[in-house]
PDB file of N, CA and C in Angstrom:
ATOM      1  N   UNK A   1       0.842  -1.174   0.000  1.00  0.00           N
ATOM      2  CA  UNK A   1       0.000   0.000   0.000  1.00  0.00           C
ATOM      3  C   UNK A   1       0.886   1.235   0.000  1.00  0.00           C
ATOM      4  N   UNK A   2       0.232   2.343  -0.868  1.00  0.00           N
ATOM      5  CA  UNK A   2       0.866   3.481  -1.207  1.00  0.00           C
ATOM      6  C   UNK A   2       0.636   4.492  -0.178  1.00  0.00           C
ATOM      7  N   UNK A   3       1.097   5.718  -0.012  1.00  0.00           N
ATOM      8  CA  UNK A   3       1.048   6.553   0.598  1.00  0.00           C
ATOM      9  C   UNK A   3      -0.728   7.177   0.082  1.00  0.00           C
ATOM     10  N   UNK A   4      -1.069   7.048  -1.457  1.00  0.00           N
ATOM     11  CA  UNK A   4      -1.928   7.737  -1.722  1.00  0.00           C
ATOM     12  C   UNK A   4      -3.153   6.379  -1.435  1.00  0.00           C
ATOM     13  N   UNK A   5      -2.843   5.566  -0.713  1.00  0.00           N
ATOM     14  CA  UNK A   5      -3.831   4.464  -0.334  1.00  0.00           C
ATOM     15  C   UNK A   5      -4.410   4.590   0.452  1.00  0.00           C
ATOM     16  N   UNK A   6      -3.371   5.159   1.805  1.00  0.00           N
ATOM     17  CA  UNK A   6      -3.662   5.451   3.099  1.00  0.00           C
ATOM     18  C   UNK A   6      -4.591   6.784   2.813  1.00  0.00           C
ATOM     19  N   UNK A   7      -4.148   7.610   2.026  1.00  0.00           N
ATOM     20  CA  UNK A   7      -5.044   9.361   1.925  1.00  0.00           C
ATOM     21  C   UNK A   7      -6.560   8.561   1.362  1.00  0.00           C
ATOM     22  N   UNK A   8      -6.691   7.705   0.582  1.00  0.00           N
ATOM     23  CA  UNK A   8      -8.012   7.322  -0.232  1.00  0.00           C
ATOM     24  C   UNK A   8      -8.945   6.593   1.244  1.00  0.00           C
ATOM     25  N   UNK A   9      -8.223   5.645   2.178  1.00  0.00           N
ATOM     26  CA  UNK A   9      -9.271   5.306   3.313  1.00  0.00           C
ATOM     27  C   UNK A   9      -8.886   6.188   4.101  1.00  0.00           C
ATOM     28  N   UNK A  10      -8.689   7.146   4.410  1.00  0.00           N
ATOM     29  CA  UNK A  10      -8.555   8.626   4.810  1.00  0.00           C
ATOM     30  C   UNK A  10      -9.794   9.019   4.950  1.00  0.00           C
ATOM     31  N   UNK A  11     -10.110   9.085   3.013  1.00  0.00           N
ATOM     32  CA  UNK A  11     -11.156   9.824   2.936  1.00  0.00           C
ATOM     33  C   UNK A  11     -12.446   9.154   3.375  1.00  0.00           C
ATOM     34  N   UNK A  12     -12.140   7.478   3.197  1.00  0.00           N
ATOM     35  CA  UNK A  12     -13.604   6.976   3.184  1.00  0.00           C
ATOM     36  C   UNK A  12     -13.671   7.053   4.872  1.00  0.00           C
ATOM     37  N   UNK A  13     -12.680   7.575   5.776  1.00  0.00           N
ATOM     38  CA  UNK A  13     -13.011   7.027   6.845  1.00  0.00           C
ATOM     39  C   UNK A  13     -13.807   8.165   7.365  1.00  0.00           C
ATOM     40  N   UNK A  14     -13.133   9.116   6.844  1.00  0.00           N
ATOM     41  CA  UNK A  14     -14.120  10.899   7.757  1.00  0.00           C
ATOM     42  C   UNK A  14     -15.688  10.372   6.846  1.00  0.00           C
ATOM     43  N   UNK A  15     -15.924   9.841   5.348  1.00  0.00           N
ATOM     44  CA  UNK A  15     -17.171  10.429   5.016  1.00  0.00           C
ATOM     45  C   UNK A  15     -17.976   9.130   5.637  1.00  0.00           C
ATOM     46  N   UNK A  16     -17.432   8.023   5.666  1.00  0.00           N
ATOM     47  CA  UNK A  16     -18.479   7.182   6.172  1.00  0.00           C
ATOM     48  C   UNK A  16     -18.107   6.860   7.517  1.00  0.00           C
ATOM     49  N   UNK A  17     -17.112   6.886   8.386  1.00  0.00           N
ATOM     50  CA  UNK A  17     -17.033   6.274   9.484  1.00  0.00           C
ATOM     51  C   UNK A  17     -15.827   5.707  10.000  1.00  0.00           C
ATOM     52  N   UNK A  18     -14.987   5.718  11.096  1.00  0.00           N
ATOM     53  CA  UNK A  18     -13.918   4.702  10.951  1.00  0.00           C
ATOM     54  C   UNK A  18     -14.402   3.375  11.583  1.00  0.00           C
ATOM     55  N   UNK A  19     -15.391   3.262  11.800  1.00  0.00           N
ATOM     56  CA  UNK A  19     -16.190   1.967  12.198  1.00  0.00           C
ATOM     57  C   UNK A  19     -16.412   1.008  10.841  1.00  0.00           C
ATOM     58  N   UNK A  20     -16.687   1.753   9.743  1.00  0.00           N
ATOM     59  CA  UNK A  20     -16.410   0.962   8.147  1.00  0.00           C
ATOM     60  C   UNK A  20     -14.627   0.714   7.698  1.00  0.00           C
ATOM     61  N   UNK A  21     -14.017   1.512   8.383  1.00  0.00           N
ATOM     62  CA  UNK A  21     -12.641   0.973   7.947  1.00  0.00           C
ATOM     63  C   UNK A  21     -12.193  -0.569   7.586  1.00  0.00           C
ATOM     64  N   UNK A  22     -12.386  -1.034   8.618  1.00  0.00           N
ATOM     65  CA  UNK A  22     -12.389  -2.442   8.481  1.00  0.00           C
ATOM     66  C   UNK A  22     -12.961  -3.191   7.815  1.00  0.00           C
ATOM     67  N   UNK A  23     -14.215  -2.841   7.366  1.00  0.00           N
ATOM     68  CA  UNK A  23     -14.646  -3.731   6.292  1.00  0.00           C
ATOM     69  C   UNK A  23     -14.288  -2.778   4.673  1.00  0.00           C
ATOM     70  N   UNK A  24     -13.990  -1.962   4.885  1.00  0.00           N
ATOM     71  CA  UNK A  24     -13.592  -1.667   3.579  1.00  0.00           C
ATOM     72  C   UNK A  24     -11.680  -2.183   3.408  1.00  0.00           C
ATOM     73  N   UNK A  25     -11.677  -2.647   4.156  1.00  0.00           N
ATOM     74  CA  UNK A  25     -10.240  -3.207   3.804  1.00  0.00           C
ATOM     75  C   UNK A  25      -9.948  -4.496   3.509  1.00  0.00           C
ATOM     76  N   UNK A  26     -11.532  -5.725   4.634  1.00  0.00           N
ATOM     77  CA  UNK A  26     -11.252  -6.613   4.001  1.00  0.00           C
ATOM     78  C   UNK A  26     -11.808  -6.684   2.672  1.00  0.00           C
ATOM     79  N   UNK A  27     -13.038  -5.621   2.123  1.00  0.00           N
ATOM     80  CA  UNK A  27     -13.713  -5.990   0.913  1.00  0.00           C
ATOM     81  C   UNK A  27     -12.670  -5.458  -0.292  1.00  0.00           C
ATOM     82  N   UNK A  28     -11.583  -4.524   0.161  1.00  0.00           N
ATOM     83  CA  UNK A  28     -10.702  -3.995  -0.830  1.00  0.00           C
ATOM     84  C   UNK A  28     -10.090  -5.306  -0.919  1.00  0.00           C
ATOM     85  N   UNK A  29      -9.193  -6.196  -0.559  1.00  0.00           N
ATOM     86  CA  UNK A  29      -8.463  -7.610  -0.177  1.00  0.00           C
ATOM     87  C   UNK A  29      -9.635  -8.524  -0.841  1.00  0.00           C
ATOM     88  N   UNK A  30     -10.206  -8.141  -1.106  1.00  0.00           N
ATOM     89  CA  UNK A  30     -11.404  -9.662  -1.200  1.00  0.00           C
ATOM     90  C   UNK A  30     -11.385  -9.373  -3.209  1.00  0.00           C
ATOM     91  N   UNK A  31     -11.886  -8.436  -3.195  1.00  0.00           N
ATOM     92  CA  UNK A  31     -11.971  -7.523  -4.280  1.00  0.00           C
ATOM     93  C   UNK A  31     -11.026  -7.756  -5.374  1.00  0.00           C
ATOM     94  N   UNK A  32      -9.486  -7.471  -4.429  1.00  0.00           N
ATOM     95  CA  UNK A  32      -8.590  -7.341  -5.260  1.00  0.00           C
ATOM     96  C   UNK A  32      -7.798  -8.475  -5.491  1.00  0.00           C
ATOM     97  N   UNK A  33      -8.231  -9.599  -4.956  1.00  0.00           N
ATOM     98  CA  UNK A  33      -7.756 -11.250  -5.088  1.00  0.00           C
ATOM     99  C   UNK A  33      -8.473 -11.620  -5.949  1.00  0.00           C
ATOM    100  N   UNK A  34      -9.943 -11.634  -5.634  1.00  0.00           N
ATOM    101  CA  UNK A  34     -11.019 -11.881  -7.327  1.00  0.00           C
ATOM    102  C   UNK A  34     -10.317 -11.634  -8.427  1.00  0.00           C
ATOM    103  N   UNK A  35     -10.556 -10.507  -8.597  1.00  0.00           N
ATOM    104  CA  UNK A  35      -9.963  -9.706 -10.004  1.00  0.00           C
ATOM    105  C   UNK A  35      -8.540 -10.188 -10.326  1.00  0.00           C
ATOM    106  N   UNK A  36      -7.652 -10.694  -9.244  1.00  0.00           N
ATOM    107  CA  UNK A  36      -6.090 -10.358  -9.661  1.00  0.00           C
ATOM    108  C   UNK A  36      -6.233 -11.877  -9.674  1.00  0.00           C
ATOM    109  N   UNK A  37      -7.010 -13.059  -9.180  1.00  0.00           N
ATOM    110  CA  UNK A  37      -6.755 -14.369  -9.873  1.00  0.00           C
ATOM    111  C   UNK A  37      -7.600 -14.202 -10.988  1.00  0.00           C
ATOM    112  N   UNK A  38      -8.512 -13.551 -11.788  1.00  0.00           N
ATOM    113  CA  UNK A  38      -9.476 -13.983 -12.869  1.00  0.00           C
ATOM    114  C   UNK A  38      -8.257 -12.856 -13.845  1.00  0.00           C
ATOM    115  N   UNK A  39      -7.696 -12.388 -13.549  1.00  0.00           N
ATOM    116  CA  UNK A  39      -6.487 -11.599 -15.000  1.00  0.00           C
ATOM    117  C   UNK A  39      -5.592 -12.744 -14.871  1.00  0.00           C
ATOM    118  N   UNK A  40      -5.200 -13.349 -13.556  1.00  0.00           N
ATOM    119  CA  UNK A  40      -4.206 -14.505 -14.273  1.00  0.00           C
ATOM    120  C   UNK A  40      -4.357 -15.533 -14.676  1.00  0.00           C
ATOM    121  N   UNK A  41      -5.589 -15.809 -14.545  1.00  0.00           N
ATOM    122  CA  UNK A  41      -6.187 -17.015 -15.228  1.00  0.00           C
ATOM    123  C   UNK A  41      -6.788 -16.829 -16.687  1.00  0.00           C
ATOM    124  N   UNK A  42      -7.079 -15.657 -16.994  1.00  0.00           N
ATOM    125  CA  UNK A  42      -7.198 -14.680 -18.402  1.00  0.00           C
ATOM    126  C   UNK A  42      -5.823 -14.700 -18.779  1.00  0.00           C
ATOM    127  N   UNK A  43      -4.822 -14.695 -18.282  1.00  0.00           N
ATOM    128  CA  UNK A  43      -3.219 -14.481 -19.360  1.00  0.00           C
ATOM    129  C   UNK A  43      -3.440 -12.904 -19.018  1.00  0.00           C
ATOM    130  N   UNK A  44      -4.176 -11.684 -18.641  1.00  0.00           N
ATOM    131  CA  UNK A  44      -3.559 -10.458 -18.897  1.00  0.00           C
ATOM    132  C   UNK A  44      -2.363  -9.903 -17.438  1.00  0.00           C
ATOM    133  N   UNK A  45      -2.769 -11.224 -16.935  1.00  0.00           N
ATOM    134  CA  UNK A  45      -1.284 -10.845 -15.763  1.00  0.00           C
ATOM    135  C   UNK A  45      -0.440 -11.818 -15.585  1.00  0.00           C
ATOM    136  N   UNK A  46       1.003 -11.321 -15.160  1.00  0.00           N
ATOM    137  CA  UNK A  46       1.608 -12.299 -15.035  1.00  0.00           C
ATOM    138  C   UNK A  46       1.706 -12.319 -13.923  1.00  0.00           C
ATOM    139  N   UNK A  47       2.075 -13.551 -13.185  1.00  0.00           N
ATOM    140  CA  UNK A  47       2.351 -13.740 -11.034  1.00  0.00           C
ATOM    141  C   UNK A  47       3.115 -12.265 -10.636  1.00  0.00           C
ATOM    142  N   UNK A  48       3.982 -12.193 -10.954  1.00  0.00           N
ATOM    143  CA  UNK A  48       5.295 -10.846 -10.565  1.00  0.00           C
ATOM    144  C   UNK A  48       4.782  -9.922 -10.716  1.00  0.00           C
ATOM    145  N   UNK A  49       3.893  -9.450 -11.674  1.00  0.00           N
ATOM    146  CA  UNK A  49       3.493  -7.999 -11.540  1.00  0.00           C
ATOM    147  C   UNK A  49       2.848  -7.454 -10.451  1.00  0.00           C
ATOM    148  N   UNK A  50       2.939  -5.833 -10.488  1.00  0.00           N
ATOM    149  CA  UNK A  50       2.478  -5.570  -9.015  1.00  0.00           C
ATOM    150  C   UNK A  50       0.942  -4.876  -9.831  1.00  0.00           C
ATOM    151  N   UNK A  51      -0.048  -4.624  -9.287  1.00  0.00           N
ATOM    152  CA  UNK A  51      -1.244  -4.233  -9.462  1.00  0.00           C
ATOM    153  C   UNK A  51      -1.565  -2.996  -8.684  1.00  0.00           C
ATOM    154  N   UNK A  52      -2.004  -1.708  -9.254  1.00  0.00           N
ATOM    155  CA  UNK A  52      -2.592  -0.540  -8.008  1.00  0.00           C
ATOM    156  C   UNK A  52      -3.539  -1.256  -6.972  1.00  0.00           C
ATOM    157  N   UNK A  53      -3.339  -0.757  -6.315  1.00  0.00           N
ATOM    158  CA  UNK A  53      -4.625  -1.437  -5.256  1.00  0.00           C
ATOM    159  C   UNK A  53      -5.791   0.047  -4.995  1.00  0.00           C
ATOM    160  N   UNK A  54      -5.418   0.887  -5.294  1.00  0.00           N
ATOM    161  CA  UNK A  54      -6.351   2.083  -4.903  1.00  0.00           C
ATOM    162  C   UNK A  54      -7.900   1.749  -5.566  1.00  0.00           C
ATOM    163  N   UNK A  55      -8.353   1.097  -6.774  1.00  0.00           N
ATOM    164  CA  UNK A  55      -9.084   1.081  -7.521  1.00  0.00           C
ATOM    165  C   UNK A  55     -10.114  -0.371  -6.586  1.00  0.00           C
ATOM    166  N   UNK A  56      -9.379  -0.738  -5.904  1.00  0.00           N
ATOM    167  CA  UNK A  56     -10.031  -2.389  -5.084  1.00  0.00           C
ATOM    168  C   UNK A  56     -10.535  -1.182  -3.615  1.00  0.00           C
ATOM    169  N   UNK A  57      -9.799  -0.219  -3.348  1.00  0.00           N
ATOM    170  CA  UNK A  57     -10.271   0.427  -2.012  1.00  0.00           C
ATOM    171  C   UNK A  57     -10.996   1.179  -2.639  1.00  0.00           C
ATOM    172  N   UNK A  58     -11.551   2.046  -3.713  1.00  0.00           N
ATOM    173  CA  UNK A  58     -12.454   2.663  -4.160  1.00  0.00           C
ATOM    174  C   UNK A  58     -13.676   1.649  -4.464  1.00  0.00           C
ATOM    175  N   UNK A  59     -13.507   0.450  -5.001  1.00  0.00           N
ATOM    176  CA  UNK A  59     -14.734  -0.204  -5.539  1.00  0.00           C
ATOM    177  C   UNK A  59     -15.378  -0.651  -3.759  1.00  0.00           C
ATOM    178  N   UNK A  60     -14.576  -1.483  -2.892  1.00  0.00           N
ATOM    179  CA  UNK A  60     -14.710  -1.880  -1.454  1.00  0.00           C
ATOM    180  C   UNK A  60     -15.946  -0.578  -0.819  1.00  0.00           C
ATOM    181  N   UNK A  61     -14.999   0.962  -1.237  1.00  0.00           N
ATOM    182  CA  UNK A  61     -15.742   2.054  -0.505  1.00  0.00           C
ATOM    183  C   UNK A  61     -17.144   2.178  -0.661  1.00  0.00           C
ATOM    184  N   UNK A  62     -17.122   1.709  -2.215  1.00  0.00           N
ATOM    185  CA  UNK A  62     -18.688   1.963  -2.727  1.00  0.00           C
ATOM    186  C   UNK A  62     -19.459   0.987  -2.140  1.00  0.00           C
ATOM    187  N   UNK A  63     -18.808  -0.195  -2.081  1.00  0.00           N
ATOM    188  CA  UNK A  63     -19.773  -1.270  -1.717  1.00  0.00           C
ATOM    189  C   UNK A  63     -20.133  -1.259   0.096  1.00  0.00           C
ATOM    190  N   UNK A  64     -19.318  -0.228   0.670  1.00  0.00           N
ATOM    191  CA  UNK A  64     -19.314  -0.232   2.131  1.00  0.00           C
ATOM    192  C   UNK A  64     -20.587   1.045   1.960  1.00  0.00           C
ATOM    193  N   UNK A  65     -20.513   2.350   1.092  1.00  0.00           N
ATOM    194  CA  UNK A  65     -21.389   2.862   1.157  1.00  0.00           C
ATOM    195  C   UNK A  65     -22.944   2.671   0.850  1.00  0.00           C
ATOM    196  N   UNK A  66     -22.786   1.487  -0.415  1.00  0.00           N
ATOM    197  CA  UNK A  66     -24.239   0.952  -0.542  1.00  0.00           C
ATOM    198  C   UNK A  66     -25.046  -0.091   0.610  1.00  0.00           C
ATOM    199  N   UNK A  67     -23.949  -1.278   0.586  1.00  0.00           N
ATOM    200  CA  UNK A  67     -24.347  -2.520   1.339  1.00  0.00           C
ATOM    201  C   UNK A  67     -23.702  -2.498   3.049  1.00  0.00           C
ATOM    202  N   UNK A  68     -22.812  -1.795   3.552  1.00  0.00           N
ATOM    203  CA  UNK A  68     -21.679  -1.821   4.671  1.00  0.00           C
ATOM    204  C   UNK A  68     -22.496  -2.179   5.992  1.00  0.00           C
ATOM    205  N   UNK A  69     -23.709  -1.356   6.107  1.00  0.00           N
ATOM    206  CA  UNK A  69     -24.387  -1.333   6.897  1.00  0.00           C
ATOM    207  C   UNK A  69     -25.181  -3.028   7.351  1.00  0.00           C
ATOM    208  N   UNK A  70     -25.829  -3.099   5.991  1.00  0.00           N
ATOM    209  CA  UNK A  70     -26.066  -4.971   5.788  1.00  0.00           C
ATOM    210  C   UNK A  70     -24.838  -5.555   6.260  1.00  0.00           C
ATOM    211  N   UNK A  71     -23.965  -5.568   5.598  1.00  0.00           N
ATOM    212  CA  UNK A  71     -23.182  -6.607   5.460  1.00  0.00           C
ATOM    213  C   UNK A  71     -22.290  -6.870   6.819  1.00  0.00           C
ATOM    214  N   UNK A  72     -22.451  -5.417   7.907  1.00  0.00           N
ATOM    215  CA  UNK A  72     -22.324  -5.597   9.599  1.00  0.00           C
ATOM    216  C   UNK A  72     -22.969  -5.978  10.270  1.00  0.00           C
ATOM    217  N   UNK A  73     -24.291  -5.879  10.240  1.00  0.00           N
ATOM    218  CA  UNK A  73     -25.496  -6.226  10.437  1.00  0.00           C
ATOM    219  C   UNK A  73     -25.832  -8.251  10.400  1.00  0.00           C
ATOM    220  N   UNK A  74     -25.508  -8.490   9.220  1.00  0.00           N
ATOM    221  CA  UNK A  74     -25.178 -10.077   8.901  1.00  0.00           C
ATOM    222  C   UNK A  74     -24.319 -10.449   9.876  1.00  0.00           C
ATOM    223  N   UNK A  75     -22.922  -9.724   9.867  1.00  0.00           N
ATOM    224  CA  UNK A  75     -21.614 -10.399  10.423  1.00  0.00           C
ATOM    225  C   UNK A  75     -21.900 -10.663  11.981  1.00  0.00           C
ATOM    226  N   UNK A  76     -22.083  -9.352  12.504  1.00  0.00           N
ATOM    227  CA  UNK A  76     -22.492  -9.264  14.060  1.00  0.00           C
ATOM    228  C   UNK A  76     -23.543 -10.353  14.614  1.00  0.00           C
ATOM    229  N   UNK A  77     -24.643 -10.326  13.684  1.00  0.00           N
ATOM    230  CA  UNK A  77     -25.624 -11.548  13.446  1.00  0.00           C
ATOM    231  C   UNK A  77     -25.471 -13.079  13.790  1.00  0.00           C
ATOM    232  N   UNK A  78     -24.160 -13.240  13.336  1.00  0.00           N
ATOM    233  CA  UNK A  78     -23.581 -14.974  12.953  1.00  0.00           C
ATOM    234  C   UNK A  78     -22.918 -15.264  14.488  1.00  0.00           C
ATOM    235  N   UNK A  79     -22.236 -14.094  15.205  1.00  0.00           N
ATOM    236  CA  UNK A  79     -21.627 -14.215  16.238  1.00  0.00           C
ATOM    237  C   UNK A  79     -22.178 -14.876  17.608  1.00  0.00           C
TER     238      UNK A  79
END
């Protein structure tokens, strides 16, 4: 993670919460394993390359701003 990674859940943390931090980090990680095994299993990546990750914490953010609330709601639920 980049310096401009940390400024991007920065931002998501003042607009939604730092109580969503955490799930926007594992859904950024979740996100960005999907995608980064379905390009190498597509041939457009190779193992060694490195990938931005800012674009997996932006898609994570959205999905914490649409669903975040559910998807704590579930988790806390199971416990």
């Amino acid at each position: 993670m980049g310096y401009g990674d940390f400024k991007l859940l920065a931002v998501f943390g003042a607009w939604l919460g730092w109580q969503m931090l955490p799930l926007i980090i594992l859904l950024s990680s979740l996100v960005g394993a999907v995608v980064g095994i379905l390009m190498i299993i597509t041939k457009k990546l190779n193992k060694g390359n490195p990938i931005p990750f800012g674009s997996y914490i932006a898609a994570a953010g959205w999905i914490a701003l649409v669903w975040g609330q559910d998807i704590l709601n579930w988790y806390l639920s199971t416990l």
